[in-house]
Protein backbone atom coordinates (compact mmCIF):
# COMPACT_ATOMS: atom_id res chain seq x y z
CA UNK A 1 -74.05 -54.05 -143.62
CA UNK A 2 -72.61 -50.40 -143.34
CA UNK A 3 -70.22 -48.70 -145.67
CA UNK A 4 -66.67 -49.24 -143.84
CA UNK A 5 -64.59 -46.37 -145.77
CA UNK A 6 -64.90 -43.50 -148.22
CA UNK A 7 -63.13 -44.15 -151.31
CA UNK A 8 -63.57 -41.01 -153.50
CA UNK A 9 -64.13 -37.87 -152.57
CA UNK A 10 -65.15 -35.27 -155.19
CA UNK A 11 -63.95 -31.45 -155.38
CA UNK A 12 -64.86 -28.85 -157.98
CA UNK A 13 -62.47 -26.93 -160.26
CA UNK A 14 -63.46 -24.93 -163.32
CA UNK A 15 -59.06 -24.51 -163.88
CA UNK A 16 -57.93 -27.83 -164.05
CA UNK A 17 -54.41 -27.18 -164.61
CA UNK A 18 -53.90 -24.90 -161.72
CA UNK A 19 -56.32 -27.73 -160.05
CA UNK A 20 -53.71 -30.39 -161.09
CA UNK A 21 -50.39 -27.92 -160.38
CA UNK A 22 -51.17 -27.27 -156.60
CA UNK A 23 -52.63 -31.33 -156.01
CA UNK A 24 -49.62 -32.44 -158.26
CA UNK A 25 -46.66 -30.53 -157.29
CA UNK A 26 -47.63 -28.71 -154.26
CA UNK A 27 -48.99 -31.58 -152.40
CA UNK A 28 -47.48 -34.42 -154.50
CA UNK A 29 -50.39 -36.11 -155.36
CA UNK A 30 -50.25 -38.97 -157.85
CA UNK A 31 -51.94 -38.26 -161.16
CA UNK A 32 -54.18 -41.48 -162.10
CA UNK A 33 -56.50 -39.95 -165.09
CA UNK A 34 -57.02 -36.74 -166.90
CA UNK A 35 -59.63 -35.77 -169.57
CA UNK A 36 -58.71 -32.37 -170.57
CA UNK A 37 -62.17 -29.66 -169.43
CA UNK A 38 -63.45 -32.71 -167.59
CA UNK A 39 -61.62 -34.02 -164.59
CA UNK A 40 -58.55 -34.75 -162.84
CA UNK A 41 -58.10 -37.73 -160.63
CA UNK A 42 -55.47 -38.56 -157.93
CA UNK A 43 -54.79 -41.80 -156.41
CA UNK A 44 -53.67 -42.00 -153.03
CA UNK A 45 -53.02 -45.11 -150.80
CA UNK A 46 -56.71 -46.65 -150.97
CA UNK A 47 -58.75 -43.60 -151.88
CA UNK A 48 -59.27 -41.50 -154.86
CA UNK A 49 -59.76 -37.59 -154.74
CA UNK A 50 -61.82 -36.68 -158.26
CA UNK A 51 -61.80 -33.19 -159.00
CA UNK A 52 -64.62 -31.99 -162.08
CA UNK A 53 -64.92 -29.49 -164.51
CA UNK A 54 -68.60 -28.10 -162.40
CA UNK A 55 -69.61 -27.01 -166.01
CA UNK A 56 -69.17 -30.50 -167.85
CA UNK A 57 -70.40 -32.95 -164.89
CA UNK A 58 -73.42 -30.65 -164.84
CA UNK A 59 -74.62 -31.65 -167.71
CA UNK A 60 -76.10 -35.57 -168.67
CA UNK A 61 -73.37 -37.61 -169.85
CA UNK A 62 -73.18 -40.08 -172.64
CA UNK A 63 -72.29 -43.55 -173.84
CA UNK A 64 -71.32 -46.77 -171.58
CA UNK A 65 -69.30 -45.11 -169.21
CA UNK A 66 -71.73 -42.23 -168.60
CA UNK A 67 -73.07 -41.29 -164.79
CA UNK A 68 -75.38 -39.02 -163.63
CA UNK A 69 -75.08 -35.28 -163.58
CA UNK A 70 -73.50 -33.80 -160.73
CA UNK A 71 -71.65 -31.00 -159.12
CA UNK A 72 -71.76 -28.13 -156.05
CA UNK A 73 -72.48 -24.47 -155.97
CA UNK A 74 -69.57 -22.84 -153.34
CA UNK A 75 -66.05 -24.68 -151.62
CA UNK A 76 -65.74 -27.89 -151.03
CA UNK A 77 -63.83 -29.54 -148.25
CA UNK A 78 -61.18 -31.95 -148.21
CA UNK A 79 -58.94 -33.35 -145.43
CA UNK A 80 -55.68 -35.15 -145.60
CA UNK A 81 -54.18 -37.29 -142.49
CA UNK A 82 -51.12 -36.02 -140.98
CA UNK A 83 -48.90 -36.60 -137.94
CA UNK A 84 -48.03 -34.14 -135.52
CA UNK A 85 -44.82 -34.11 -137.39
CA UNK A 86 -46.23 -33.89 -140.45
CA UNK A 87 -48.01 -30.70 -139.35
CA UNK A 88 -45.48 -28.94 -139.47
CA UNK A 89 -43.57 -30.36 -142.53
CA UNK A 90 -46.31 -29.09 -144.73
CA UNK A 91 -46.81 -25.52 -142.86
CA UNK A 92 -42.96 -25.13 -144.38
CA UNK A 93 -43.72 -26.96 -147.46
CA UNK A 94 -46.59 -25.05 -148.18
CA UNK A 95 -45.08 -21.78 -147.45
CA UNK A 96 -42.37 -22.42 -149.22
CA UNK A 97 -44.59 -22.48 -152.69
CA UNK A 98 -46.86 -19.51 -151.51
CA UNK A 99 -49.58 -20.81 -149.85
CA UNK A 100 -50.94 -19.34 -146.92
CA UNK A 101 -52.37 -20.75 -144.16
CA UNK A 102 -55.88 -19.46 -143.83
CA UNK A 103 -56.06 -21.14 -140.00
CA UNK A 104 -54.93 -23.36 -137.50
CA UNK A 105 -56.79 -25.05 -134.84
CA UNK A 106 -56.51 -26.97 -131.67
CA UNK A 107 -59.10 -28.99 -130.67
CA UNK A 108 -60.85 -29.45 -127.43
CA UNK A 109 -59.82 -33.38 -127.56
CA UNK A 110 -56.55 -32.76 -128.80
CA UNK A 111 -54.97 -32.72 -132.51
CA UNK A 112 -54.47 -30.14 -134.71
CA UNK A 113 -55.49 -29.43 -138.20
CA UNK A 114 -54.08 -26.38 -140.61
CA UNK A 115 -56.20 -25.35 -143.51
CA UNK A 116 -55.56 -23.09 -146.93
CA UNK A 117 -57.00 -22.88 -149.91
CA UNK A 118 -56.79 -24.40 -153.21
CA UNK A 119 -56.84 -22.38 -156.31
CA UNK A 120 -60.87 -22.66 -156.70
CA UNK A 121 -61.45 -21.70 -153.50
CA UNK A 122 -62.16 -25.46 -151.78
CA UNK A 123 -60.65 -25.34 -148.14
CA UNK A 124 -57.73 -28.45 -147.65
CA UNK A 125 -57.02 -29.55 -144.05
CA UNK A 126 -53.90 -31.17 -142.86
CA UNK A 127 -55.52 -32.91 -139.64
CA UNK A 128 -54.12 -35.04 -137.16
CA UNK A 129 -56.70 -37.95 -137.18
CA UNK A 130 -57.04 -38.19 -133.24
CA UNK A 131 -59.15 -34.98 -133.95
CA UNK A 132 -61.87 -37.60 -134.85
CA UNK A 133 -60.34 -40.76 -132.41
CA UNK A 134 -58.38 -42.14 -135.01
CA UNK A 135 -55.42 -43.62 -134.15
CA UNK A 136 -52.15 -41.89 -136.13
């Protein structure tokens, strides 16, 4: 047996609430949970992207619901699906609320992918998923 999806992926954030204002209402994001200085978490079709408090998860946690300590030193990396299309919906979308793009690429195989930055400093990619053979 082999692990057939990801189904969390974890980003780091020591500002939550600008965290939560660019995932929320810059990329529209659905809010699941928030513990205030802990974590965020969004839900989106059958994944989860958690983003921690680096200074809280660090350190060993506590009670029944307690995991391990955990967290990364630098940017993280996340990156969302999109269309063609959709490629260049959010380059106006995210221009419109300020965000610059930091770069765009065209790969070899074909696809595209846009990337910026989050307010912590984790890069976000807007990819088409034929980048990886996916189909759209």
């Amino acid at each position: 047996m082999t692990p057939s999806r990801i189904l969390e992926t974890v980003l780091y954030a020591r500002d939550l609430a600008a965290a939560e204002d660019f995932y929320g209402r810059v990329l529209g994001l659905k809010l699941h949970v928030r513990n205030e200085g802990r974590h965020i978490f969004f839900k989106l079709e059958r994944e989860m992207l958690l983003i921690f408090n680096p200074d809280v998860t660090r350190k060993p946690g506590s009670g029944p619901l307690a995991v391990p300590p955990h967290g990364a030193i630098g940017d993280g990396h996340v990156c969302f699906a999109a269309t063609a299309s959709e490629l260049d919906t959010w380059r106006d979308r995210l221009a419109k609320a300020g965000i610059a793009i930091e770069a765009t690429v065209e790969w070899p195989g074909g696809g595209r992918s846009i990337y910026v930055r989050d307010p912590a400093g984790n890069s976000v990619e807007f990819a088409e998923p034929r980048i990886w053979g996916f189909a759209e």
